[in-house]
C-alpha atoms as a PDB file:
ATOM      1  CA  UNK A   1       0.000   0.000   0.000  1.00  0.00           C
ATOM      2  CA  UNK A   2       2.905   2.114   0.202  1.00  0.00           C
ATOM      3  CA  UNK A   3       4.254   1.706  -2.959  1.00  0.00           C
ATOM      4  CA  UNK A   4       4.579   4.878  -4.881  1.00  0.00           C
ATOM      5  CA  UNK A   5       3.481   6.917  -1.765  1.00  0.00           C
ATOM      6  CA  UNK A   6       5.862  10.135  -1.101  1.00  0.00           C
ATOM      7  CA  UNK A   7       6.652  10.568   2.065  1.00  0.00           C
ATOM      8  CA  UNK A   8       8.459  13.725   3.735  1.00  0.00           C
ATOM      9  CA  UNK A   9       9.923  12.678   6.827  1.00  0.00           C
ATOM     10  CA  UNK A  10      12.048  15.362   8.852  1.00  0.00           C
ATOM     11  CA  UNK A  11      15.043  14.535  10.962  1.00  0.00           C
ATOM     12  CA  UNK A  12      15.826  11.329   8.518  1.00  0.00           C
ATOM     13  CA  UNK A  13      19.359  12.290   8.362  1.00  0.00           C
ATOM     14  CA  UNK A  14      20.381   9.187  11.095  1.00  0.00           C
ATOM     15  CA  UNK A  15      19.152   7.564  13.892  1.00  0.00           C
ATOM     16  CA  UNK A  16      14.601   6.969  13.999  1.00  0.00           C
ATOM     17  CA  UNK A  17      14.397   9.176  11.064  1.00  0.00           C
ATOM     18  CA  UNK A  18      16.897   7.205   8.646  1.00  0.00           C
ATOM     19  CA  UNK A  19      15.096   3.918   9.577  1.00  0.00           C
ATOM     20  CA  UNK A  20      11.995   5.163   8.941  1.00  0.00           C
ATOM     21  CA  UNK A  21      13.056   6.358   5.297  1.00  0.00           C
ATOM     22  CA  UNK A  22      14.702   3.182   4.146  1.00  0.00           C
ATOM     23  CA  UNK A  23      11.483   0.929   5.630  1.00  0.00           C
ATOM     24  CA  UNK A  24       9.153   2.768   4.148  1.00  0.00           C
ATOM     25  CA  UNK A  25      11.272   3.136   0.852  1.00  0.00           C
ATOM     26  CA  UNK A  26      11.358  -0.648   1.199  1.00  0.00           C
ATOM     27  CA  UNK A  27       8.152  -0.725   0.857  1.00  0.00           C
ATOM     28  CA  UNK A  28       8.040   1.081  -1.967  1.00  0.00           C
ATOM     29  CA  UNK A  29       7.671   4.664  -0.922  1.00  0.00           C
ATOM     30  CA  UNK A  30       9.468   7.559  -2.213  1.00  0.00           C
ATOM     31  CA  UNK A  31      10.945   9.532   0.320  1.00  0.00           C
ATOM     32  CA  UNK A  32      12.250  12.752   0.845  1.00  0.00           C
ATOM     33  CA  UNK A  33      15.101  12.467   3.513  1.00  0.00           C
ATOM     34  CA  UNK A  34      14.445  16.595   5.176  1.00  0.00           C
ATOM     35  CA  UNK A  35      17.184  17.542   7.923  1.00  0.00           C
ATOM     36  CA  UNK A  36      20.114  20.333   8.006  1.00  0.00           C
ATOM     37  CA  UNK A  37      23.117  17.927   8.014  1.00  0.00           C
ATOM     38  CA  UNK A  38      24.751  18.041   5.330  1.00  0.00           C
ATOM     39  CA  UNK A  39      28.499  17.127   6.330  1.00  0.00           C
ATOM     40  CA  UNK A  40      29.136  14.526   8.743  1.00  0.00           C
ATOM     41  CA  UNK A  41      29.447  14.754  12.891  1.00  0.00           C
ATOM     42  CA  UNK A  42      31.709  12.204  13.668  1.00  0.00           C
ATOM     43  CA  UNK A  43      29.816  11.766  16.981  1.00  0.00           C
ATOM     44  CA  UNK A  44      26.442  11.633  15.081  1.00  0.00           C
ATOM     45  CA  UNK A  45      27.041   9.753  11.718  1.00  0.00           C
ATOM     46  CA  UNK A  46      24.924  10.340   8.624  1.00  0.00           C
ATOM     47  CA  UNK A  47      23.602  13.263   6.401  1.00  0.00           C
ATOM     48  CA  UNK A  48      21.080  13.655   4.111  1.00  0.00           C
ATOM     49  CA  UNK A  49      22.719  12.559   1.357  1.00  0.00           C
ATOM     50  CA  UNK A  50      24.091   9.231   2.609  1.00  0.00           C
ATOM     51  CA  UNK A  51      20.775   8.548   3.622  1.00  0.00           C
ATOM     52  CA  UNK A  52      19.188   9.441  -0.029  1.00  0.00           C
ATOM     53  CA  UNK A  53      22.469   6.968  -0.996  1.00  0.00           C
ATOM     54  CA  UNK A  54      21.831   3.621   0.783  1.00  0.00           C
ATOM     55  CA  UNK A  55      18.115   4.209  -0.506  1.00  0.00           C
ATOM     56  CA  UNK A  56      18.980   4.807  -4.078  1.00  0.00           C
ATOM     57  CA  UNK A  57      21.718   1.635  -4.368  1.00  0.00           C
ATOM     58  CA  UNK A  58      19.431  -0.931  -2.711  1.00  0.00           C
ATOM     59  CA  UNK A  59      16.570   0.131  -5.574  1.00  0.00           C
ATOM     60  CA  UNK A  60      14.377   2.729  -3.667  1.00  0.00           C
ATOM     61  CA  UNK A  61      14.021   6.428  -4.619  1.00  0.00           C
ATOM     62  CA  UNK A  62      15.185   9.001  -2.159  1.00  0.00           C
ATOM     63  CA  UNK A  63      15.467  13.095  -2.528  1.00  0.00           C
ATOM     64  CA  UNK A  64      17.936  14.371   0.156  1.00  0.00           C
ATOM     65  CA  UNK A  65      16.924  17.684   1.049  1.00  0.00           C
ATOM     66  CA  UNK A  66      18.468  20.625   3.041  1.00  0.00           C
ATOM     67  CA  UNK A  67      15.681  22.054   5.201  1.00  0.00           C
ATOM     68  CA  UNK A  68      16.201  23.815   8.761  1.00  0.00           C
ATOM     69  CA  UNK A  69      12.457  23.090  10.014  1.00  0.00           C
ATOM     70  CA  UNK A  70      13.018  25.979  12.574  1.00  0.00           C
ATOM     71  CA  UNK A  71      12.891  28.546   9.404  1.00  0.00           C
ATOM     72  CA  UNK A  72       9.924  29.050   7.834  1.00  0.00           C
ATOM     73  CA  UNK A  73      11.285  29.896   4.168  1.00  0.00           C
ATOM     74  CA  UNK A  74      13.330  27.016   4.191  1.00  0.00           C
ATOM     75  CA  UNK A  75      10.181  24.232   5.313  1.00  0.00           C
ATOM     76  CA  UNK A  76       8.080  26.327   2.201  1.00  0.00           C
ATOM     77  CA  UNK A  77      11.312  25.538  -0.161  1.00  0.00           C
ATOM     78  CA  UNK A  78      11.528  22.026   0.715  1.00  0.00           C
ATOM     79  CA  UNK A  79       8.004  20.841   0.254  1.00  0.00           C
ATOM     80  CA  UNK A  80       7.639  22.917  -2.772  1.00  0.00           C
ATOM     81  CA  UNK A  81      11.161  20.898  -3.984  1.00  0.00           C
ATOM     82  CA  UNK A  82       9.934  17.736  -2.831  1.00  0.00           C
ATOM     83  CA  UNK A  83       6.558  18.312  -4.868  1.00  0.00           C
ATOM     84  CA  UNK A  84       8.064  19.309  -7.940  1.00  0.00           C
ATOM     85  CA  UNK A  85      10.096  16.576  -7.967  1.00  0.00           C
ATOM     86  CA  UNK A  86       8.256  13.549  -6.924  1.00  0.00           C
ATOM     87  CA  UNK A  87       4.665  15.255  -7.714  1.00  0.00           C
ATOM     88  CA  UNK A  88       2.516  15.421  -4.480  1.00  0.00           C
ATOM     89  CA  UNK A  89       3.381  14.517  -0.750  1.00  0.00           C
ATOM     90  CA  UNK A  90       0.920  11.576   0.998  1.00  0.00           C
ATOM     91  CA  UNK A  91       3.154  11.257   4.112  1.00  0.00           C
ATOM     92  CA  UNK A  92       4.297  13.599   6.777  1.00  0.00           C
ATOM     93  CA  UNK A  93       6.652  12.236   9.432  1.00  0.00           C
ATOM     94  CA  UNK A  94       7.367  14.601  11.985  1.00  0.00           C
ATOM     95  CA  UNK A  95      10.567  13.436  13.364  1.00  0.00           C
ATOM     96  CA  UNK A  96      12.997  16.017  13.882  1.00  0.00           C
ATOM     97  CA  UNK A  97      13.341  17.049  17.439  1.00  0.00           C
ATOM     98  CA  UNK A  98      15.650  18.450  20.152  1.00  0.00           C
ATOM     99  CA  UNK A  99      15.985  16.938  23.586  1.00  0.00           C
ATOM    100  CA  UNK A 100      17.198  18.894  26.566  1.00  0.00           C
ATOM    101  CA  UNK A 101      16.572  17.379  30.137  1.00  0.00           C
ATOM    102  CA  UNK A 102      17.148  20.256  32.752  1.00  0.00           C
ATOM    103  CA  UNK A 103      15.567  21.330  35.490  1.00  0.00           C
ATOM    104  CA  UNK A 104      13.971  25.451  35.482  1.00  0.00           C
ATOM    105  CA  UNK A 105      17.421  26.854  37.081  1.00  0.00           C
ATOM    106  CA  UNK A 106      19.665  24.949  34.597  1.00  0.00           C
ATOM    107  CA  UNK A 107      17.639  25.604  31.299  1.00  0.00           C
ATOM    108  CA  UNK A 108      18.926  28.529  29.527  1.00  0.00           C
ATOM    109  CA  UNK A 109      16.725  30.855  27.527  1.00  0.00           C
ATOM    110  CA  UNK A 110      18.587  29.740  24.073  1.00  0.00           C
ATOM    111  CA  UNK A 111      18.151  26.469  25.038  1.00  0.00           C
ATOM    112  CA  UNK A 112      14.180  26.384  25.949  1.00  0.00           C
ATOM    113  CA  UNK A 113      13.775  28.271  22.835  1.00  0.00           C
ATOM    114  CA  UNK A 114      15.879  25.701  20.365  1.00  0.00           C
ATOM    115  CA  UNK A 115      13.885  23.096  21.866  1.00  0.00           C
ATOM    116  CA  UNK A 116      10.324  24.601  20.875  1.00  0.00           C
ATOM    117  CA  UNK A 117      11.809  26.232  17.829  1.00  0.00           C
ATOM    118  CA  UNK A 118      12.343  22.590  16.525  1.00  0.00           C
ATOM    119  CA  UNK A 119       9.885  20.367  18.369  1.00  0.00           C
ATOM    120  CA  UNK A 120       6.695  22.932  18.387  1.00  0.00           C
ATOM    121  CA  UNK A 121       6.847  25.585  15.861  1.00  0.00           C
ATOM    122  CA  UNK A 122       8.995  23.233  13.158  1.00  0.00           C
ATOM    123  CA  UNK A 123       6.480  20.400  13.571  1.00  0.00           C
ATOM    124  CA  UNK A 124       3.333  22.484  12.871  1.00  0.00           C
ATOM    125  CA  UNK A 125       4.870  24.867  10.556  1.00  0.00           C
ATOM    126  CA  UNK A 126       5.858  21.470   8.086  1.00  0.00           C
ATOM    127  CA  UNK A 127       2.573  20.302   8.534  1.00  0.00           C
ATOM    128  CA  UNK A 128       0.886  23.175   7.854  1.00  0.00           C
ATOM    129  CA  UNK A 129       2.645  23.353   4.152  1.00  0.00           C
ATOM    130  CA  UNK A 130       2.780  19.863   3.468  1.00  0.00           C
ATOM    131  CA  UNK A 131      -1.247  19.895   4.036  1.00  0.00           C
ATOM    132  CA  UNK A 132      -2.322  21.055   0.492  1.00  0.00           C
ATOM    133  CA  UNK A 133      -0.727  18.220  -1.180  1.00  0.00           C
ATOM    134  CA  UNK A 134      -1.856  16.235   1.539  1.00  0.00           C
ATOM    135  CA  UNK A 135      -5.475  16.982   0.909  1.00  0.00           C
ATOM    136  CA  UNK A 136      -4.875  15.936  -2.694  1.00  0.00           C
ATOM    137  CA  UNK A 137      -3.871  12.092  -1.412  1.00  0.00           C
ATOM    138  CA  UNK A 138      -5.717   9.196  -1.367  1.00  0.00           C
ATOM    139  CA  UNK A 139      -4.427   7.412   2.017  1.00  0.00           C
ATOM    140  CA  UNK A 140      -3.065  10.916   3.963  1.00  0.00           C
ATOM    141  CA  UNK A 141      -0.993  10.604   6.930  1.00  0.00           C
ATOM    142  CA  UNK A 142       0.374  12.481   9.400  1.00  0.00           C
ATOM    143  CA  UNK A 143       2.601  10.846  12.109  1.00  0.00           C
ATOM    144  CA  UNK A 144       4.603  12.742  14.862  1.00  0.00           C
ATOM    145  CA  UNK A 145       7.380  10.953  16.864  1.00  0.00           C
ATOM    146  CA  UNK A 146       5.950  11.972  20.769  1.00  0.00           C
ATOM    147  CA  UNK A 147       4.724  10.601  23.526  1.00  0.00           C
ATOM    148  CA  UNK A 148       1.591   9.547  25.277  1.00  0.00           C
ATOM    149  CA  UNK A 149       0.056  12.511  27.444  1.00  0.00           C
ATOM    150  CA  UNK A 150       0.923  12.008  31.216  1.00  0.00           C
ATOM    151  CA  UNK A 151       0.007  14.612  33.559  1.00  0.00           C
ATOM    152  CA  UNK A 152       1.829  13.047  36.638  1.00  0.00           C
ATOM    153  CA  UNK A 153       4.460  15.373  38.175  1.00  0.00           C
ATOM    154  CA  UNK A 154       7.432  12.851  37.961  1.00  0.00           C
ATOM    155  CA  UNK A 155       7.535  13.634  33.915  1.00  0.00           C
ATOM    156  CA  UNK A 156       6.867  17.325  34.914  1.00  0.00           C
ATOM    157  CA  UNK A 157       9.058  18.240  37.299  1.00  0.00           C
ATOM    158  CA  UNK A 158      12.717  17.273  36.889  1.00  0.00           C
ATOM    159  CA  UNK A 159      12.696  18.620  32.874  1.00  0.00           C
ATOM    160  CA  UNK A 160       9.728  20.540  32.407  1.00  0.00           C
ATOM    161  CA  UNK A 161      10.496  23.160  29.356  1.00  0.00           C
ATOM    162  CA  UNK A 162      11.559  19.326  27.193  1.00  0.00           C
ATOM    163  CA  UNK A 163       8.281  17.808  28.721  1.00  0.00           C
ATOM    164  CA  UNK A 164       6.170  20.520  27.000  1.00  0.00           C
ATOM    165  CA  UNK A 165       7.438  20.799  24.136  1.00  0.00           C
ATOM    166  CA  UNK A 166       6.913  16.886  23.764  1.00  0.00           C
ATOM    167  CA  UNK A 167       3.355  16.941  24.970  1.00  0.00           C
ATOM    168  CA  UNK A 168       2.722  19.921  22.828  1.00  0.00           C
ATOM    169  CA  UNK A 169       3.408  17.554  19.878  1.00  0.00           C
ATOM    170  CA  UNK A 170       0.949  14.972  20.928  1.00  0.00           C
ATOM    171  CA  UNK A 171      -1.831  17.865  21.500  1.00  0.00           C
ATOM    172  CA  UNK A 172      -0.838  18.489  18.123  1.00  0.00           C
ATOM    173  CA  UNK A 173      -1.629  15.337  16.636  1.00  0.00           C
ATOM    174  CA  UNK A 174      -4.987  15.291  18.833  1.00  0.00           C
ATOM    175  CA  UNK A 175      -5.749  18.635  17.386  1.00  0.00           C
ATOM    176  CA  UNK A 176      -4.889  17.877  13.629  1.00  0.00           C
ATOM    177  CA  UNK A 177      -6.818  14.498  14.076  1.00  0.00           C
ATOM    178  CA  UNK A 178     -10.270  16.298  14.916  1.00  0.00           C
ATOM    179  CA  UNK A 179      -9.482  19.318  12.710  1.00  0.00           C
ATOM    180  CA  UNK A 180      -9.087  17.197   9.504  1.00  0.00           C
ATOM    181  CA  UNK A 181     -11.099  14.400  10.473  1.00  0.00           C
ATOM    182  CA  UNK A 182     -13.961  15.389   7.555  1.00  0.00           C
ATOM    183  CA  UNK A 183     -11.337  15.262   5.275  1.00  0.00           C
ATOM    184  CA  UNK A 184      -9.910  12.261   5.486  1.00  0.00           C
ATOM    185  CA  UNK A 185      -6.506  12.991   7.065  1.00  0.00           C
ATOM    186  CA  UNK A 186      -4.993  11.020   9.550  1.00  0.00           C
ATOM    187  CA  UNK A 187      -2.629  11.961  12.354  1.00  0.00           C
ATOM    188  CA  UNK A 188      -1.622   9.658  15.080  1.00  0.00           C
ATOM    189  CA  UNK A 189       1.746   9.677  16.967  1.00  0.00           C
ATOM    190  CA  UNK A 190       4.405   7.191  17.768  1.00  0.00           C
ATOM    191  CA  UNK A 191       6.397   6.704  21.050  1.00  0.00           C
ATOM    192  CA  UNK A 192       8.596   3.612  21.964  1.00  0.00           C
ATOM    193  CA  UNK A 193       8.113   2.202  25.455  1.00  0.00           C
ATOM    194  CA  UNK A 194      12.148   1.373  26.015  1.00  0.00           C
ATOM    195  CA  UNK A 195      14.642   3.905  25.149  1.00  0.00           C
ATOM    196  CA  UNK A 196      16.547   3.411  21.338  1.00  0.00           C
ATOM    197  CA  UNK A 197      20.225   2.776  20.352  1.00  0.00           C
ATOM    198  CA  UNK A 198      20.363   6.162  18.810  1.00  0.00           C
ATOM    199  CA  UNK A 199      23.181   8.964  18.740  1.00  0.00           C
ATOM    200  CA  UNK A 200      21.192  11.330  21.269  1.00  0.00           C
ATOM    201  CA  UNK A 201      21.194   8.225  23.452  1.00  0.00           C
ATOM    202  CA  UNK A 202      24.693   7.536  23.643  1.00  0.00           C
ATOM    203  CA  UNK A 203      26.309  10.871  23.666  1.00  0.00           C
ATOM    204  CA  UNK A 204      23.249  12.642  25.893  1.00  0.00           C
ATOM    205  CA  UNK A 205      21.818   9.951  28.372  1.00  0.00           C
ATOM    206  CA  UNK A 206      23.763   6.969  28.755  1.00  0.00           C
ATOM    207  CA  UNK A 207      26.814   6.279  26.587  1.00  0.00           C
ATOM    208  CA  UNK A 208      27.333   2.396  25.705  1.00  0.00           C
ATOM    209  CA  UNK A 209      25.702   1.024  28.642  1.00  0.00           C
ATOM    210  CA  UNK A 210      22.327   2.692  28.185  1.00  0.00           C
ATOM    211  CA  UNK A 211      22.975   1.952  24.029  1.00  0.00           C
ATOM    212  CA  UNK A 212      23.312  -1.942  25.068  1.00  0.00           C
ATOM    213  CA  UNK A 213      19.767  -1.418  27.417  1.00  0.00           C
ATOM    214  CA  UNK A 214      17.961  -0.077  24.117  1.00  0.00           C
ATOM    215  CA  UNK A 215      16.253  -1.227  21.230  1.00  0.00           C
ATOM    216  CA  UNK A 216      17.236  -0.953  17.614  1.00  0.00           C
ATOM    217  CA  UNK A 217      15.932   2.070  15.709  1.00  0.00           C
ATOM    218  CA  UNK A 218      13.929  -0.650  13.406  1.00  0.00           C
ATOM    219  CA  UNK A 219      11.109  -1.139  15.725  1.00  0.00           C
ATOM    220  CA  UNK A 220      10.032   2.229  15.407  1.00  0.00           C
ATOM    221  CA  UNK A 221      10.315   1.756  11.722  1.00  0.00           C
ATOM    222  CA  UNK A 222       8.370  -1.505  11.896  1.00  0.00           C
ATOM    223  CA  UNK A 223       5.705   0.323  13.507  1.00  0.00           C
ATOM    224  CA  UNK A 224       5.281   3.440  11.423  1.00  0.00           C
ATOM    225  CA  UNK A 225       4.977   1.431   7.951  1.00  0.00           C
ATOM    226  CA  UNK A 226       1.847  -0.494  10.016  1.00  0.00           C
ATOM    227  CA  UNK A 227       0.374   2.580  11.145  1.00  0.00           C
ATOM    228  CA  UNK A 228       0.857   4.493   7.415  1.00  0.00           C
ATOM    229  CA  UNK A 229      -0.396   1.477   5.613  1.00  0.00           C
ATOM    230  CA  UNK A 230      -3.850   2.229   8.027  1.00  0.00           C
ATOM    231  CA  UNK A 231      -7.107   3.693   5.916  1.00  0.00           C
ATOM    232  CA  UNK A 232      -6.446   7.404   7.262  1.00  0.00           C
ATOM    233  CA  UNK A 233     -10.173   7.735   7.743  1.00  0.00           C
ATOM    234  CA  UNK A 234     -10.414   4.936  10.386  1.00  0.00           C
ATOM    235  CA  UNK A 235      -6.813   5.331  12.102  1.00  0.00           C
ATOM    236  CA  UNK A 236      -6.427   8.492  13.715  1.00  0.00           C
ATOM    237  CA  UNK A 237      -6.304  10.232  16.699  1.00  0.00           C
ATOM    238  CA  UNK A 238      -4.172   8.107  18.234  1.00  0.00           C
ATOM    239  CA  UNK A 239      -1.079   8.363  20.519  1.00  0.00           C
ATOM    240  CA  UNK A 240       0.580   4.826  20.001  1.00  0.00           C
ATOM    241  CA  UNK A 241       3.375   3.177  21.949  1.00  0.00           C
ATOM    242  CA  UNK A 242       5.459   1.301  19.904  1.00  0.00           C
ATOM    243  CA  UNK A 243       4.468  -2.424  21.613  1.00  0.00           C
ATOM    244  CA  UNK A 244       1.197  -2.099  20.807  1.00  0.00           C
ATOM    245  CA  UNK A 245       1.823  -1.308  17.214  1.00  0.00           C
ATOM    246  CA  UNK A 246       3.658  -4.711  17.095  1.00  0.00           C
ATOM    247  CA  UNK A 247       0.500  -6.196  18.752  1.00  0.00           C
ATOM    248  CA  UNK A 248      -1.654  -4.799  16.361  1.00  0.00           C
ATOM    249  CA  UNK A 249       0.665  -5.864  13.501  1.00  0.00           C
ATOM    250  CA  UNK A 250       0.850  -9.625  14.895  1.00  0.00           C
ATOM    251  CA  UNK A 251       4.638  -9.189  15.922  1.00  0.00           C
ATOM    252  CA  UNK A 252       4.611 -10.342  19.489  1.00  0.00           C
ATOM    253  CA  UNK A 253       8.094 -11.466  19.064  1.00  0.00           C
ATOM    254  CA  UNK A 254      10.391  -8.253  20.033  1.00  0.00           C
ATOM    255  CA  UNK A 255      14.123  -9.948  20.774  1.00  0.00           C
ATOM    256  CA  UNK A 256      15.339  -9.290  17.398  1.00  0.00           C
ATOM    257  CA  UNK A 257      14.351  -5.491  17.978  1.00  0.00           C
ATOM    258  CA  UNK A 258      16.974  -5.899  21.152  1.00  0.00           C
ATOM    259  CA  UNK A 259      21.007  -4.793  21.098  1.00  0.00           C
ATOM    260  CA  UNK A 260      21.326  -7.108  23.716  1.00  0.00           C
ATOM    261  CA  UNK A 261      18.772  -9.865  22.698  1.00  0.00           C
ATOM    262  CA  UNK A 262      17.960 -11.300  26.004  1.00  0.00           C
ATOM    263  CA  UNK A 263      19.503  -8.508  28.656  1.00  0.00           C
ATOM    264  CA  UNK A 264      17.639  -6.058  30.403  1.00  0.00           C
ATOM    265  CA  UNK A 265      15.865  -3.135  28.618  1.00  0.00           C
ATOM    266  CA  UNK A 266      15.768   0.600  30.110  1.00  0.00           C
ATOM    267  CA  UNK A 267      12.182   2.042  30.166  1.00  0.00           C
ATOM    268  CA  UNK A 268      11.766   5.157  28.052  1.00  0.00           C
ATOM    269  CA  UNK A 269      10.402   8.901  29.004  1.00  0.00           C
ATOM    270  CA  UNK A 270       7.106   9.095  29.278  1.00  0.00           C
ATOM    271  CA  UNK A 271       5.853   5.269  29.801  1.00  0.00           C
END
């Protein structure tokens, strides 16, 4: 069902975004890989163009595009690029986000604005442009990486300008849900219930021990095709947690998801 789709998914330069891009061009997607690296970090790995690469040599069809979502100009550039070039977008994966976990005293004003410059504004402003083509699909989608809503104070308190800006996101996808319900468009979000082997993982939170307590990137990938290959009419609204994707999908076998098939597994933010 996802063959021929386009999908634009920002933040697909490494780590959930990049294995979102080559499952769904897998499955037969074209897909626009949307971030600002463009030379490598040693410490991060990956650009948009390496990305676009592995996609293009295994068979798929990849666009690597240079888009800052926190300017405006540049998210109206890219989706008009990505339009003229693969004719329409059906897919919008909001990926692309900044993490920051300090307390009020230790969050600096640059900081708490990065944060909601990328996760808040940059999410709704893609959205907002990628909706006219969006309108135009057959099967539209709309699917935000962020978490389920929890109001108790133990996700509130010790890093509560990140927490926001997260649940913002979900109230996003509640909001988009209801506001395009009559026509047709789907937006649901994605969260995984252990943390995942990704860059911000190792070099922010935990280093190699927390990496080896974490799940591959690919079970978030797993996950999204499912929820993208949904009729958009009848799946929406939703703020899923990655294991009940799988559940849904009739994967009940999650080991091969592990980095350490077997050892223990480190609960994620949020769950």
């Amino acid at each position: 069902m996802l063959k021929g789709k386009v999908a634009f998914i920002t933040g697909a330069s490494r780590g959930i975004g990049e294995a979102i891009a080559m499952k769904l061009a897998a499955e037969g997607a074209w897909v626009a890989i949307v971030a600002k690296s463009t030379t490598e970090d040693p410490r991060l790995g990956g650009t948009i163009y390496s990305v676009a690469q592995k996609i293009n040599e295994a068979g798929g069809r990849a666009l690597a595009v240079k888009c800052d979502i926190r300017d405006e100009e540049q998210v109206i550039a890219a989706v008009q690029q990505v339009n003229t070039i693969f004719g329409g977008i059906d897919i919008v994966v909001n990926n692309a986000s900044a993490i920051m976990l300090t307390n009020t005293p230790q969050t600096e004003s640059k900081r708490f604005d990065l944060v909601h410059d990328i996760n808040v504004r940059g999410t709704f402003f893609v959205t907002k442009y990628c909706l006219p083509f969006l309108k135009k699909s057959t099967n539209p989608h709309i699917l935000t990486l962020s978490p389920p809503i929890s109001l108790d104070p133990k996700w509130l308190g010790p890093y509560i300008a990140y927490t926001i800006s997260k649940y913002n996101m979900s109230m996003m996808t509640l909001g988009w849900a209801e506001e395009f319900k009559t026509q047709g468009i789907a937006a649901n979000s994605l969260w995984p219930v252990t943390t995942i082997a990704t860059s911000a993982v190792k070099n922010l939170l935990g280093g190699e021990t927390l990496m080896n307590m974490s799940r591959k990137p690919d079970i978030l990938a797993d996950c999204a095709a499912y929820i993208l290959q949904q009729p958009s009419k009848e799946c929406t609204g939703n703020l899923f947690l990655d294991e009940d994707v799988l559940k849904k999908a009739g994967i009940t076998d999650l080991e091969k998801y592990a980095v350490t098939p077997g050892g223990p597994l480190q609960k994620d933010l949020y769950v």
